[in-house]
Protein backbone atom coordinates (compact mmCIF):
# COMPACT_ATOMS: atom_id res chain seq x y z
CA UNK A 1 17.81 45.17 29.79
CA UNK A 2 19.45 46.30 32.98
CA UNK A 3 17.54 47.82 35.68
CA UNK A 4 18.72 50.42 37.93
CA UNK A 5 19.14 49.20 41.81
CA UNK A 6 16.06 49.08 44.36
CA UNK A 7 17.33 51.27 47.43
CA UNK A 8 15.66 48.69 50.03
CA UNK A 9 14.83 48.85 53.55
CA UNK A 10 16.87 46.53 56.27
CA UNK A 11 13.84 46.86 58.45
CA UNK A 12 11.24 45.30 56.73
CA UNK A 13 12.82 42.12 56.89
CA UNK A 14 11.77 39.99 54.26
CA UNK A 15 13.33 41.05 50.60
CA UNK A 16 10.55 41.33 48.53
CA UNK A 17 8.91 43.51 51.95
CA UNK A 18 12.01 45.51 51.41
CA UNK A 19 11.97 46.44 47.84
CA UNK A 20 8.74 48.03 48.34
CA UNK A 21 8.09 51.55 48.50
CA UNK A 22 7.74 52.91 51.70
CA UNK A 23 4.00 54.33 51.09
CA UNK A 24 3.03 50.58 49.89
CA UNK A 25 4.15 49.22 53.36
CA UNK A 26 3.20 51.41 55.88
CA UNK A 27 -0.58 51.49 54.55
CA UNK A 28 -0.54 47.79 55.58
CA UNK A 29 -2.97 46.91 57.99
CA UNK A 30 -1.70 45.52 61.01
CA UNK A 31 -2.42 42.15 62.33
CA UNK A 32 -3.92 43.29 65.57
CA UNK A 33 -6.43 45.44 63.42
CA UNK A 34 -7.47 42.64 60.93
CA UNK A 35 -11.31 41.59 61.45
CA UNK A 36 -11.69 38.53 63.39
CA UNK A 37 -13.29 35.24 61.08
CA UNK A 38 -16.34 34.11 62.88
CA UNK A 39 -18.44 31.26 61.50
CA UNK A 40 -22.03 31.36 61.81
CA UNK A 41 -24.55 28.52 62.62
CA UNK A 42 -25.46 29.21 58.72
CA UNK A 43 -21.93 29.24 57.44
CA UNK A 44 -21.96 25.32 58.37
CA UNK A 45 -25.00 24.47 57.49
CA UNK A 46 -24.23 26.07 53.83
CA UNK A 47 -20.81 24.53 53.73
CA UNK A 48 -22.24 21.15 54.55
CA UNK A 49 -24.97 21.23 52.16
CA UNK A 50 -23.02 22.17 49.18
CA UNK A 51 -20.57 19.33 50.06
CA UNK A 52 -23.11 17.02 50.79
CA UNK A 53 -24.74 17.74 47.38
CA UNK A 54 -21.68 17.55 45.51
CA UNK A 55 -21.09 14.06 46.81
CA UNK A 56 -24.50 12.72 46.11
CA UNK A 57 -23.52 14.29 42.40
CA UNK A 58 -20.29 12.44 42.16
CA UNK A 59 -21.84 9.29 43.26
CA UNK A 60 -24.55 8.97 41.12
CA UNK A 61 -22.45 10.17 38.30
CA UNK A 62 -20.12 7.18 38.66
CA UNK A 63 -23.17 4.83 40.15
């Protein structure tokens, strides 16, 4: 099955960016607006604990 062609847009660069609809890209949010990723105090103290108990796991399974 054939499919008719995509009219694309040169502007958008990248080709799958510009076989997009034009309503799909421009309600991208920009980069500039994009939360910042801040890690907490408690973010790495959870991260370390999980991995910490996951290695005592794995350890004592093949101990």
């Amino acid at each position: 099955m054939r499919r008719s062609l995509v009219l694309t847009d040169e502007t958008a660069g990248h080709p799958f960016l510009a076989s997009l609809p034009p309503h799909i890209r421009t309600d991208a949010i920009p980069l500039k607006a994009r939360p910042k990723l801040r890690l907490t105090r408690a973010d790495i103290r959870g991260f370390a604990l999980a991995y910490l108990g996951c290695f005592v796991a794995v350890s004592v399974f093949i101990a």
